[in-house]
C-alpha atoms as a PDB file:
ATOM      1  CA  UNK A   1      20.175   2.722  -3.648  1.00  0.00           C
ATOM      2  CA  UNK A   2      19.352   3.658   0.049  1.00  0.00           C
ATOM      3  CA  UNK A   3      17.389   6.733  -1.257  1.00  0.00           C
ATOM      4  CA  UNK A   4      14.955   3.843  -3.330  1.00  0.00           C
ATOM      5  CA  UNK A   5      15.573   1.427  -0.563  1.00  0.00           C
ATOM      6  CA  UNK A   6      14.025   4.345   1.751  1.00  0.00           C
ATOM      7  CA  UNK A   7      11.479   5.747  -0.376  1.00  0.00           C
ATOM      8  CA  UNK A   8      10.217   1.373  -0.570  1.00  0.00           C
ATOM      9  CA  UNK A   9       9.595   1.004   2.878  1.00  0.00           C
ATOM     10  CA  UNK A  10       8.423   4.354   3.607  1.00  0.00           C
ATOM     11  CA  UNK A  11       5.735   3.455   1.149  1.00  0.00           C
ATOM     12  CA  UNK A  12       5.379  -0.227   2.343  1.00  0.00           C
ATOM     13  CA  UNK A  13       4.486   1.570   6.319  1.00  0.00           C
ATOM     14  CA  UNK A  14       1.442   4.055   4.012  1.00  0.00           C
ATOM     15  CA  UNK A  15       0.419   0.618   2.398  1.00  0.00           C
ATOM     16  CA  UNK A  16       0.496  -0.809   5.795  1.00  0.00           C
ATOM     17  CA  UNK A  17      -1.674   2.044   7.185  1.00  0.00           C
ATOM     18  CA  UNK A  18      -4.110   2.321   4.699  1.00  0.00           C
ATOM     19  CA  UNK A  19      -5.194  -1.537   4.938  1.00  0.00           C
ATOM     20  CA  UNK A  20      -5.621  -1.318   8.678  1.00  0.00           C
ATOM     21  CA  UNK A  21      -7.915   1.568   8.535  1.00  0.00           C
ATOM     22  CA  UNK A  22      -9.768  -0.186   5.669  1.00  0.00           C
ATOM     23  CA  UNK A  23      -9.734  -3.512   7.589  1.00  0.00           C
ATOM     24  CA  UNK A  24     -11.424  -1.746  10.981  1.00  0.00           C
ATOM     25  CA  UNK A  25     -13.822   0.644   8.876  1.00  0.00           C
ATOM     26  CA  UNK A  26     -17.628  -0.274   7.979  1.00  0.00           C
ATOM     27  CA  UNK A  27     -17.256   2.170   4.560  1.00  0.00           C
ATOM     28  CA  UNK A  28     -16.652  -0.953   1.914  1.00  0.00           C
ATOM     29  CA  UNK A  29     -20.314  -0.862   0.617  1.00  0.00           C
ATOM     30  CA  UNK A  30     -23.147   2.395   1.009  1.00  0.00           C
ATOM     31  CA  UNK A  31     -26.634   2.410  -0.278  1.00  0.00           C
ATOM     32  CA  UNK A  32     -28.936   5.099  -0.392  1.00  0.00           C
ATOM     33  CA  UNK A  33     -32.408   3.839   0.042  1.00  0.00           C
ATOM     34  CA  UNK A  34     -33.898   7.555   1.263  1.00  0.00           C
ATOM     35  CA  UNK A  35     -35.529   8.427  -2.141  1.00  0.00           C
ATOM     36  CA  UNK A  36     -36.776   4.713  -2.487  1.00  0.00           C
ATOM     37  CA  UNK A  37     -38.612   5.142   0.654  1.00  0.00           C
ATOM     38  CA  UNK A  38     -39.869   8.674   0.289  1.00  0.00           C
ATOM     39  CA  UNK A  39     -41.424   7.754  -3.541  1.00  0.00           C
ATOM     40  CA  UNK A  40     -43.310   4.429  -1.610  1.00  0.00           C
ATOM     41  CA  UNK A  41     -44.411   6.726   0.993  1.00  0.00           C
ATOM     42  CA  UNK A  42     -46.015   8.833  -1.866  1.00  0.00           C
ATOM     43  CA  UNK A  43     -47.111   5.242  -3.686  1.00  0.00           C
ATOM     44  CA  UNK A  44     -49.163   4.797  -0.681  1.00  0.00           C
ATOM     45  CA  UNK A  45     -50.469   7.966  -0.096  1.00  0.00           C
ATOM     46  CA  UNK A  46     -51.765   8.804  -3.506  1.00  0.00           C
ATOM     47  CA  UNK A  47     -55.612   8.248  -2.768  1.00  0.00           C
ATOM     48  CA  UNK A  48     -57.024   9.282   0.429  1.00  0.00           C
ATOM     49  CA  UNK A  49     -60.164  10.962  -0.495  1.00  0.00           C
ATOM     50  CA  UNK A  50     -63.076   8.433   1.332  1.00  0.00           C
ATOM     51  CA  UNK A  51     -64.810   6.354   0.339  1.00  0.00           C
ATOM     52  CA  UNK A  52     -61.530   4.900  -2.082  1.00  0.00           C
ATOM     53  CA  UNK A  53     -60.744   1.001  -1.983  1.00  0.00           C
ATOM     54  CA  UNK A  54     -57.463   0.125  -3.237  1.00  0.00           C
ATOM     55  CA  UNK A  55     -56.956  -3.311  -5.069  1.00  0.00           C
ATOM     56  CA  UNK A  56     -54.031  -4.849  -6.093  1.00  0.00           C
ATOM     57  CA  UNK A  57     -53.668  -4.938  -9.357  1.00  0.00           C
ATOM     58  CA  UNK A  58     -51.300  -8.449  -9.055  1.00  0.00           C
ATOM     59  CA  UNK A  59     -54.667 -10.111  -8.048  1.00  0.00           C
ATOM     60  CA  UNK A  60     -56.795  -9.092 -11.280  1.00  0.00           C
ATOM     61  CA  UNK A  61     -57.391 -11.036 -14.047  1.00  0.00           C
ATOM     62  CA  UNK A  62     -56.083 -10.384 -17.558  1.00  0.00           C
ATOM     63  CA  UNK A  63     -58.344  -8.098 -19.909  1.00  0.00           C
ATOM     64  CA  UNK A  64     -58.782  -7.152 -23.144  1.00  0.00           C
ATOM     65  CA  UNK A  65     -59.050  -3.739 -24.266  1.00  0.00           C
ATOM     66  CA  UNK A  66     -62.257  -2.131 -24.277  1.00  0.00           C
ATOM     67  CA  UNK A  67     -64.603  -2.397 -27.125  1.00  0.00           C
ATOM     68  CA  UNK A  68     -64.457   1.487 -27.762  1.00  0.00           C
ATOM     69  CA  UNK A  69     -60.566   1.159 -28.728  1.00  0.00           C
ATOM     70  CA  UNK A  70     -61.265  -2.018 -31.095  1.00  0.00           C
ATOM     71  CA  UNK A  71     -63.852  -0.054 -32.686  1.00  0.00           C
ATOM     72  CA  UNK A  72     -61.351   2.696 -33.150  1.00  0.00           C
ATOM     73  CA  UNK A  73     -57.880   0.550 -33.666  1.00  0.00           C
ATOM     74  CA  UNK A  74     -57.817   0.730 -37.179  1.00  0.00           C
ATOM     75  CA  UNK A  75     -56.043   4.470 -36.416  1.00  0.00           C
ATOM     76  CA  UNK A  76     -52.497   4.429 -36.374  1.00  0.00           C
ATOM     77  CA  UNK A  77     -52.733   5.750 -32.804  1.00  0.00           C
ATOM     78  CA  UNK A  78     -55.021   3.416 -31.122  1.00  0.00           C
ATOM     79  CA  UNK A  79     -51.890   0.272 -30.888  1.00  0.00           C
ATOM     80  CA  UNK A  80     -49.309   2.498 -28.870  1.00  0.00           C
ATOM     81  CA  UNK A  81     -51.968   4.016 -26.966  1.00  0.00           C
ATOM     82  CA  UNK A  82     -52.994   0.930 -25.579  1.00  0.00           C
ATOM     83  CA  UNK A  83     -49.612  -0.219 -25.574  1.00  0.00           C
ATOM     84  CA  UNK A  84     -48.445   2.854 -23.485  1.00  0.00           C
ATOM     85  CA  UNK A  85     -51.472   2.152 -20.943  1.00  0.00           C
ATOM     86  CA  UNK A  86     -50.309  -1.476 -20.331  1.00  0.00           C
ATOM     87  CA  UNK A  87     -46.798  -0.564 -19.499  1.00  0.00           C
ATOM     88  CA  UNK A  88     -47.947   2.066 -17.144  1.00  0.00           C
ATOM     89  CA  UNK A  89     -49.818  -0.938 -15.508  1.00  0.00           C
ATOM     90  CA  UNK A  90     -46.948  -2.856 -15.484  1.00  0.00           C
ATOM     91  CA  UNK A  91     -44.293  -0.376 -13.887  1.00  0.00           C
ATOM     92  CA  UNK A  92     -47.009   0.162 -11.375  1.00  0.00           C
ATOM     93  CA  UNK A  93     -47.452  -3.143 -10.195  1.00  0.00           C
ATOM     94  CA  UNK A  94     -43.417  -3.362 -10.042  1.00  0.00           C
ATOM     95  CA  UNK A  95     -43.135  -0.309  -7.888  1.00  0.00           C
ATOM     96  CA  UNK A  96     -46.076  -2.185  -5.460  1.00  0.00           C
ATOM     97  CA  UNK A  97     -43.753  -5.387  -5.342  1.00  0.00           C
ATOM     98  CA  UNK A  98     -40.539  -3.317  -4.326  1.00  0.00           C
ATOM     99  CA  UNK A  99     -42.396  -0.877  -1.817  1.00  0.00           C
ATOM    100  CA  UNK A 100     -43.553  -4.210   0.106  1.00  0.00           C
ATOM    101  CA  UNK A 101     -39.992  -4.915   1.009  1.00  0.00           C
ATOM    102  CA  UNK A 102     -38.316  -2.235   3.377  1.00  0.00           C
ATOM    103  CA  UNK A 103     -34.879  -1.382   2.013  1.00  0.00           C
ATOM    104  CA  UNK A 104     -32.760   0.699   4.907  1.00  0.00           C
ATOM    105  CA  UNK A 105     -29.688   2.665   3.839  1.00  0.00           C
ATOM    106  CA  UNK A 106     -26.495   1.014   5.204  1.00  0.00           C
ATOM    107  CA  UNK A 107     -23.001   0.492   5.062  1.00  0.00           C
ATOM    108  CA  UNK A 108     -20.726  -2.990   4.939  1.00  0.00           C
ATOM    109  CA  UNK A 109     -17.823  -4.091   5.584  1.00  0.00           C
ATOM    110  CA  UNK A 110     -15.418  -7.425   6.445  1.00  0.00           C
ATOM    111  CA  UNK A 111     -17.216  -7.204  10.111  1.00  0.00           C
ATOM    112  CA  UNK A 112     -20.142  -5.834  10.404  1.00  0.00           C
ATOM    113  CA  UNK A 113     -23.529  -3.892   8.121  1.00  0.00           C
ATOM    114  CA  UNK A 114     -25.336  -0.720   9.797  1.00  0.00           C
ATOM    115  CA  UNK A 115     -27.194   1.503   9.359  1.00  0.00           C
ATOM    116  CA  UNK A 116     -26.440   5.266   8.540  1.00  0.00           C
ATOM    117  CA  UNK A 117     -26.893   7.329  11.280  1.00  0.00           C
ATOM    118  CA  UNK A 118     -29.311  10.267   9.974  1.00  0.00           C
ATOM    119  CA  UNK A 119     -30.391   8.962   7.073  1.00  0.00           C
ATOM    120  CA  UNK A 120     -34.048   7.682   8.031  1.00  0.00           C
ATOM    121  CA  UNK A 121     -35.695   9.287  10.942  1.00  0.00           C
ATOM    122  CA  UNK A 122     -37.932   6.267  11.548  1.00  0.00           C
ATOM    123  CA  UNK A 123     -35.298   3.702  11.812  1.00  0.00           C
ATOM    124  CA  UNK A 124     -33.281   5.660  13.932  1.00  0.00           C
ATOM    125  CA  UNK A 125     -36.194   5.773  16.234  1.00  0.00           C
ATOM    126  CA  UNK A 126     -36.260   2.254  16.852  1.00  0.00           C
ATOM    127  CA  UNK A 127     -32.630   2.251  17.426  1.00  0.00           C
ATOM    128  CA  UNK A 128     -33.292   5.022  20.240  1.00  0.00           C
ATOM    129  CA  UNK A 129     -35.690   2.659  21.588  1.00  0.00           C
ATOM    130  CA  UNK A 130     -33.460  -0.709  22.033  1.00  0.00           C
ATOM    131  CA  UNK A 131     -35.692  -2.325  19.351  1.00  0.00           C
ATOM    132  CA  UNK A 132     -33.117  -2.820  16.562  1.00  0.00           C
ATOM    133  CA  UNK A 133     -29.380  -2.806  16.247  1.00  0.00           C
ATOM    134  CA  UNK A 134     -27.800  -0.209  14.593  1.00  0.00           C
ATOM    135  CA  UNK A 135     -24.973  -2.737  13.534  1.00  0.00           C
ATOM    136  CA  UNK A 136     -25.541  -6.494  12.590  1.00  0.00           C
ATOM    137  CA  UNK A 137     -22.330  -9.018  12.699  1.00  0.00           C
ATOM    138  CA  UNK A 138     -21.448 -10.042   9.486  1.00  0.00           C
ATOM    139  CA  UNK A 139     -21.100 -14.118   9.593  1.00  0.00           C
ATOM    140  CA  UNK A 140     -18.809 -16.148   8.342  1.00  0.00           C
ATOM    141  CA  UNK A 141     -20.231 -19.268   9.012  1.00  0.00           C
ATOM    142  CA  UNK A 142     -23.296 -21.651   7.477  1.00  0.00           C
ATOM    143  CA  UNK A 143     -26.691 -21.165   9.594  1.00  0.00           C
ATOM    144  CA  UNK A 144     -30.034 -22.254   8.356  1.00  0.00           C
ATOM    145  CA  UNK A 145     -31.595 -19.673  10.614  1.00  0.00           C
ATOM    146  CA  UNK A 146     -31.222 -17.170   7.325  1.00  0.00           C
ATOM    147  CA  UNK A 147     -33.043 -19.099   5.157  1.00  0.00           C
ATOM    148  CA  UNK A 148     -37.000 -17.921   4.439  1.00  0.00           C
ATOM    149  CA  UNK A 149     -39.740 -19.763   5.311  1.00  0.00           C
ATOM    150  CA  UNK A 150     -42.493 -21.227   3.284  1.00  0.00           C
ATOM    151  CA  UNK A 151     -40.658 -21.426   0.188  1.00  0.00           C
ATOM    152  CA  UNK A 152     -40.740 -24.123  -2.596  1.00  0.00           C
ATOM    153  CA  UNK A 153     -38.146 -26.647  -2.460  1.00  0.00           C
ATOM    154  CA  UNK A 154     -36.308 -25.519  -5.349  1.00  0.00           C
ATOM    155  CA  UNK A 155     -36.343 -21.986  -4.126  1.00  0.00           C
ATOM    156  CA  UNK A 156     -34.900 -23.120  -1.222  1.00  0.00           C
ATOM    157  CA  UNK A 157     -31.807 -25.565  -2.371  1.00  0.00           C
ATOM    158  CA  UNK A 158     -31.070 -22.201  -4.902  1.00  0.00           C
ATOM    159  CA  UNK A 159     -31.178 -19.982  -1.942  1.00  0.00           C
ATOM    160  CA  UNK A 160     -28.909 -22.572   0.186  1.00  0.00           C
ATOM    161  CA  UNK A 161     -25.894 -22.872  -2.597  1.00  0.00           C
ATOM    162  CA  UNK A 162     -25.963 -19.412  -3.132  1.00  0.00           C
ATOM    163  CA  UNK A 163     -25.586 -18.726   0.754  1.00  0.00           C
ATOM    164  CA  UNK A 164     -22.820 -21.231   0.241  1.00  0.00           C
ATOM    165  CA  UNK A 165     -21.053 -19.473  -2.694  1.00  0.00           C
ATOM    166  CA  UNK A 166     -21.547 -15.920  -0.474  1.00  0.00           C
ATOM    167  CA  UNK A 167     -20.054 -17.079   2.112  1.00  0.00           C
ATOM    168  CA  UNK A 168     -16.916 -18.778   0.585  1.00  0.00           C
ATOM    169  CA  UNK A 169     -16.441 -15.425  -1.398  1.00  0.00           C
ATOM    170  CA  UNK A 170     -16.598 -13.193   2.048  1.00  0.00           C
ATOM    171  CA  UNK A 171     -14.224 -15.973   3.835  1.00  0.00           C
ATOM    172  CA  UNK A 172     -11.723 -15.070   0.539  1.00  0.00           C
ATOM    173  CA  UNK A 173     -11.817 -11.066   1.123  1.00  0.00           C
ATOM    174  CA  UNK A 174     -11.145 -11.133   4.808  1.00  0.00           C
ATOM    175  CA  UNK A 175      -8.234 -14.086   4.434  1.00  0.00           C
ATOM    176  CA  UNK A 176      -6.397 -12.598   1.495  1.00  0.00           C
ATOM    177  CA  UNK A 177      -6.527  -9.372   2.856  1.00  0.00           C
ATOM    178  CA  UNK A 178      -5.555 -10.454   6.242  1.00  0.00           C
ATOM    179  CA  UNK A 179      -2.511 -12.698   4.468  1.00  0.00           C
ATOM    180  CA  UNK A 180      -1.796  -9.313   2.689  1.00  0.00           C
ATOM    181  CA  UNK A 181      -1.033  -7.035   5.809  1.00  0.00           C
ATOM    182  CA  UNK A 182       0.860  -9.873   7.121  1.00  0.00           C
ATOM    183  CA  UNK A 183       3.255 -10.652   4.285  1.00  0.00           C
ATOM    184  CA  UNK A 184       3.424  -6.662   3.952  1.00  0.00           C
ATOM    185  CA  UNK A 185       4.412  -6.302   7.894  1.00  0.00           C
ATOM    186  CA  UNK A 186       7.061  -8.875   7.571  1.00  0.00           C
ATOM    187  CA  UNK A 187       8.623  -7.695   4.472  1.00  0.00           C
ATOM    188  CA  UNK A 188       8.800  -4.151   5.882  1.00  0.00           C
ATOM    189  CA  UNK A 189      10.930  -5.755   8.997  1.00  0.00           C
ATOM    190  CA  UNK A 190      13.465  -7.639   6.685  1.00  0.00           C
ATOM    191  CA  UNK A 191      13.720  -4.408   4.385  1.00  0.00           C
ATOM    192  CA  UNK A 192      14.220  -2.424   7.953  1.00  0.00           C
ATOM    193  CA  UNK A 193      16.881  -4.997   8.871  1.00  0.00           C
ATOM    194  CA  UNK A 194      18.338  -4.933   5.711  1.00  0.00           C
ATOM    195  CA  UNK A 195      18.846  -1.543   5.566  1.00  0.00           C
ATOM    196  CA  UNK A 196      20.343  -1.272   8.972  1.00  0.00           C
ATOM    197  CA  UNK A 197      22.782  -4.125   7.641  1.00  0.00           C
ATOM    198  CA  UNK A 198      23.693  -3.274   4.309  1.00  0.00           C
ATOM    199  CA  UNK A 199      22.377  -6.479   2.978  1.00  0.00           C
ATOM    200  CA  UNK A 200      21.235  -6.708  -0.905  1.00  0.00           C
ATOM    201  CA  UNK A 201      19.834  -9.795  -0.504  1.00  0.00           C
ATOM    202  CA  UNK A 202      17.062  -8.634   2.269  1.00  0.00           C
ATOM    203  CA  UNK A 203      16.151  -5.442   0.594  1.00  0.00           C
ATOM    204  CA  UNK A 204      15.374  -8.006  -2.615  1.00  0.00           C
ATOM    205  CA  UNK A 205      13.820 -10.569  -0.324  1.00  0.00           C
ATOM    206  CA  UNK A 206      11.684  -7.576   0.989  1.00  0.00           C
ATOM    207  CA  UNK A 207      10.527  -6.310  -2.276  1.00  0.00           C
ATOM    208  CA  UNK A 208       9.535  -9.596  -3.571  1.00  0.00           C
ATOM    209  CA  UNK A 209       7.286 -10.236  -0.074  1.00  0.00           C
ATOM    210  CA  UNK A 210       5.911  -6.457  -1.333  1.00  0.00           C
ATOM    211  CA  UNK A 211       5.152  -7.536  -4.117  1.00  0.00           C
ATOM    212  CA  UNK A 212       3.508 -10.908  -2.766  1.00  0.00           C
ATOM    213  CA  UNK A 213       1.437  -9.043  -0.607  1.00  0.00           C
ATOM    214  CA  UNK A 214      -0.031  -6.971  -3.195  1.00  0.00           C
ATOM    215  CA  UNK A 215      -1.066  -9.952  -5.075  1.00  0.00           C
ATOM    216  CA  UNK A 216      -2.806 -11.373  -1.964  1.00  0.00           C
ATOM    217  CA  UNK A 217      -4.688  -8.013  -1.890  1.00  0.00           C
ATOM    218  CA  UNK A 218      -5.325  -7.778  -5.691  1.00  0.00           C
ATOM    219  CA  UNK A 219      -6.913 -10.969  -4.949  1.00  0.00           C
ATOM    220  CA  UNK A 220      -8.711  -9.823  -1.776  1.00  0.00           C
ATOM    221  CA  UNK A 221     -10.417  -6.882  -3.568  1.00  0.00           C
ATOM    222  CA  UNK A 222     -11.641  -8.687  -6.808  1.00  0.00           C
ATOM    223  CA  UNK A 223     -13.182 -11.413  -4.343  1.00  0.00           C
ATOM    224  CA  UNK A 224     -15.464  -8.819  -2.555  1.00  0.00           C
ATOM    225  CA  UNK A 225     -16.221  -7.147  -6.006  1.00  0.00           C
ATOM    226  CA  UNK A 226     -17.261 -10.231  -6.980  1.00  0.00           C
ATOM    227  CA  UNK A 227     -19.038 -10.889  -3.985  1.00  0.00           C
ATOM    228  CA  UNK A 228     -21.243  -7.518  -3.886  1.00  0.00           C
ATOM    229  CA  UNK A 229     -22.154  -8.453  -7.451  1.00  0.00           C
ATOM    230  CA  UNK A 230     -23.292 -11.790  -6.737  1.00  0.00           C
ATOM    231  CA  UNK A 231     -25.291 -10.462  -3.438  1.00  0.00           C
ATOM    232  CA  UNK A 232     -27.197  -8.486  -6.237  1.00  0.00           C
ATOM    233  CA  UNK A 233     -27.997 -10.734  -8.654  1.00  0.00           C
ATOM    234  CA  UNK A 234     -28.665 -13.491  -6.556  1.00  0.00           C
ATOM    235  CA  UNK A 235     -32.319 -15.193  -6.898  1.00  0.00           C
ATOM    236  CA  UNK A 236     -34.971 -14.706  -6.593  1.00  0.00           C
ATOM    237  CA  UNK A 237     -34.708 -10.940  -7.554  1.00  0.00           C
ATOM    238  CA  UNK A 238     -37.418  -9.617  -5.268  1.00  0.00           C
ATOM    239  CA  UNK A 239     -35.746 -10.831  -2.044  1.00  0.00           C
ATOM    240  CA  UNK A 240     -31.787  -9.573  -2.688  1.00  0.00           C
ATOM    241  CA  UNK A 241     -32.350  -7.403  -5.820  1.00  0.00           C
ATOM    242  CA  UNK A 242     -32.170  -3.910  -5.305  1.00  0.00           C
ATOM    243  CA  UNK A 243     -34.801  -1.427  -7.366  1.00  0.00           C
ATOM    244  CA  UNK A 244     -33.060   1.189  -9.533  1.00  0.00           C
ATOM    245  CA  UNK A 245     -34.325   4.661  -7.332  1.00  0.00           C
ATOM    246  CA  UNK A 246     -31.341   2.793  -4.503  1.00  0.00           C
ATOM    247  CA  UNK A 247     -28.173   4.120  -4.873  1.00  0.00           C
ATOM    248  CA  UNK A 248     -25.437   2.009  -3.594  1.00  0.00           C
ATOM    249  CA  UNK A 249     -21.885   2.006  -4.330  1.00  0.00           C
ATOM    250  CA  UNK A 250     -18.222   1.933  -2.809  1.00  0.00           C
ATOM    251  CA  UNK A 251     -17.064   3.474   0.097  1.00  0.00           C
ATOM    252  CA  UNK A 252     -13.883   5.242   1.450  1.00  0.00           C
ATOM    253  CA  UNK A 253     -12.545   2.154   3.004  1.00  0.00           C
ATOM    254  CA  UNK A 254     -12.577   0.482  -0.556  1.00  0.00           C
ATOM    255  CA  UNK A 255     -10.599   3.005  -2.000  1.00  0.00           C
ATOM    256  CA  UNK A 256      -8.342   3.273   0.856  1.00  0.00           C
ATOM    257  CA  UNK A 257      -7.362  -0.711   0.500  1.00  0.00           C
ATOM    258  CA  UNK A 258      -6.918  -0.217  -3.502  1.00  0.00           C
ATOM    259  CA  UNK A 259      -4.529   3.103  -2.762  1.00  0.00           C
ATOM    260  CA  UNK A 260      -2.926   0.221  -0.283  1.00  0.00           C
ATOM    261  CA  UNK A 261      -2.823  -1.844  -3.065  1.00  0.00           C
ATOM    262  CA  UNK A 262      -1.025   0.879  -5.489  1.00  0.00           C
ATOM    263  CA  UNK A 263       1.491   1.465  -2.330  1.00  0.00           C
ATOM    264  CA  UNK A 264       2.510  -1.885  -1.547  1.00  0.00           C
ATOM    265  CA  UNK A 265       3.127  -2.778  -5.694  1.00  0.00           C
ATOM    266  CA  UNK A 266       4.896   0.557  -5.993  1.00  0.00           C
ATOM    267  CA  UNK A 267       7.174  -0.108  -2.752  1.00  0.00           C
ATOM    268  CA  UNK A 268       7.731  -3.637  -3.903  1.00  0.00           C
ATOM    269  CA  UNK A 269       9.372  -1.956  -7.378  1.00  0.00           C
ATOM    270  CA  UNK A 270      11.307  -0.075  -5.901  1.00  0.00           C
ATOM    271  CA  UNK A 271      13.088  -2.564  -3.561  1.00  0.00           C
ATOM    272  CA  UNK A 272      13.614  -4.928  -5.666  1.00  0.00           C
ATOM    273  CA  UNK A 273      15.446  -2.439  -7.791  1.00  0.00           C
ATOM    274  CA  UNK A 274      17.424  -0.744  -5.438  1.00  0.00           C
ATOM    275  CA  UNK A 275      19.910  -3.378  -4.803  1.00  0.00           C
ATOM    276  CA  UNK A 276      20.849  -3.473  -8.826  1.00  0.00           C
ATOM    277  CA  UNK A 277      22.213   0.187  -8.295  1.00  0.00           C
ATOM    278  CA  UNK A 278      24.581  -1.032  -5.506  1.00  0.00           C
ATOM    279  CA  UNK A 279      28.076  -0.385  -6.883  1.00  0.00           C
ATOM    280  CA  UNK A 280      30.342  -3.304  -5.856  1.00  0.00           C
ATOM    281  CA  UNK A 281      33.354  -3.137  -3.471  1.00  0.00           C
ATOM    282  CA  UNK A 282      36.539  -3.940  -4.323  1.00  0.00           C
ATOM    283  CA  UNK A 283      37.644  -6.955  -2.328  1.00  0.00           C
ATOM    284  CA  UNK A 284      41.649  -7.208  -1.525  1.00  0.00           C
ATOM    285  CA  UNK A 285      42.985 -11.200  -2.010  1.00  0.00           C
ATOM    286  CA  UNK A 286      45.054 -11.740   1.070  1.00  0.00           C
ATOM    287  CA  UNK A 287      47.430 -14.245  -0.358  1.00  0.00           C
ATOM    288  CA  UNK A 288      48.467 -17.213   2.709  1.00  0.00           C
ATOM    289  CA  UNK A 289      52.072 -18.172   2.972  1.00  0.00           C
ATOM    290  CA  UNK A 290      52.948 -21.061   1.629  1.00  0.00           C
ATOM    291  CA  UNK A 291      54.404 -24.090   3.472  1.00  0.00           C
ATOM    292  CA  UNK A 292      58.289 -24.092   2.473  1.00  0.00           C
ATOM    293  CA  UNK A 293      60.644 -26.389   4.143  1.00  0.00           C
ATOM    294  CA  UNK A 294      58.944 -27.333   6.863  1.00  0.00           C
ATOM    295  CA  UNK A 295      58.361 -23.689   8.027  1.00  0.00           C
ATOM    296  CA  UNK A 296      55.350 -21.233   7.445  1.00  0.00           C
END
């Protein structure tokens, strides 16, 4: 019993650990946007021979094929070869439409997004310079500052309850997991206290607030899953969507809540099971005298 008891709480302080240094680290979310930027720098640079006049092709009209492949589109290779040229038109225009955003490669987490240090050479000159901050607050309140400007109405309302819906998903993720260290901490002092007592009932009480805590972080980390998800599919797709040459995925300080996670659950078995292996004391009855004649 104390060896589980022990082995509980030693675990419980890991669990403990691992959440703080996920709580004060910026490594929850990492993208990659270095080949993104290097393939628009090529986009760009493809022509520049003189005399060479670029033109959109979102501002052209629709055409029809040429009157050469009509002539010769009763071959059976005339359909896909036309077919084959309009899709190269269309990737093309896509890969315009993403290069006029600039995507930076950064890192988020509960506090704060910034950028990675080495990872563009032209960004970090501007952070050299005082022009832009290599780390942005993350808010968690409503401003209408972040909305776009000159926007349709109904792009605009959609934009607003989605900022809504963000916001009450990134208020979830930092409460739970704030609600998850704390239940954790206090069940780790009753378990401590418990142990230095010989009390079942607080080693039980402490697995069960283990075992609380890990729920409030289960729910903590599904939250900001569910956040990042939504952030990506949120519309419309040319503003928040991110091309497919980004990489982006979870950081170190992700894993190191859910190994916090696996702690705090595991910690939370094993006190609750260590006082069942307590083998009971005898108790002696002390019998009182009974009254007998007036005399005890």
């Amino acid at each position: 019993m104390k060896i589980l008891t022990g082995t509980g709480l030693f675990l419980a302080l890991c669990a403990l650990g691992l959440l703080a240094m996920a709580i004060c680290t910026d490594y929850w979310y990492e993208t990659d946007a270095r080949r993104h930027r290097e393939r628009c720098k090529n986009y760009a640079n493809k022509r520049n021979d003189p005399g060479y006049i670029y033109i959109s092709s979102h501002n052209l009209p629709l055409q029809m094929p040429p009157k050469s492949l009509e002539r010769e589109g009763n071959g059976p290779d005339a359909a896909p070869l036309f077919r084959r040229k309009r899709h190269f038109l269309a990737a093309a225009s896509a890969m315009e439409s993403h290069c006029s955003r600039q995507f930076n490669s950064t890192i988020s987490g509960l506090w704060r997004k910034c950028h990675r240090e080495g990872f563009d050479l032209e960004t970090e000159d501007l952070i050299y310079k005082g022009i832009i901050q290599r780390c942005t607050p993350v808010k968690y309140h409503y401003s209408s500052s972040i909305l776009p400007r000159n926007l349709p109405i109904n792009i605009t309302k959609t934009i607003r309850q989605d900022e809504w819906h963000a916001l009450h998903l990134r208020r979830m993720t930092a409460g739970f997991v704030g609600m998850a260290v704390s239940i954790i901490l206090f069940g780790w002092i009753i378990g401590v206290l418990g142990c230095c007592q010989q009390h079942d009932l607080m080693q039980y009480v402490a697995g069960l607030l283990f075992l609380m805590g890990g729920t409030c972080c289960i729910i903590s980390l599904c939250t900001c899953v569910a956040g990042i998800n939504f952030e990506l599919s949120r519309y419309p797709r040319y503003m928040y969507g991110l091309p497919e040459d980004i990489s982006h995925g979870y950081g170190w300080s992700m894993f190191c809540a859910w190994g916090g996670l696996g702690l705090t659950l595991l910690a939370g078995f094993l006190c609750t099971l260590a006082p069942s292996l307590s083998t009971p004391t005898a108790r002696t009855t002390i019998h009182k005298p009974r009254q007998e004649n007036g005399t005890v």
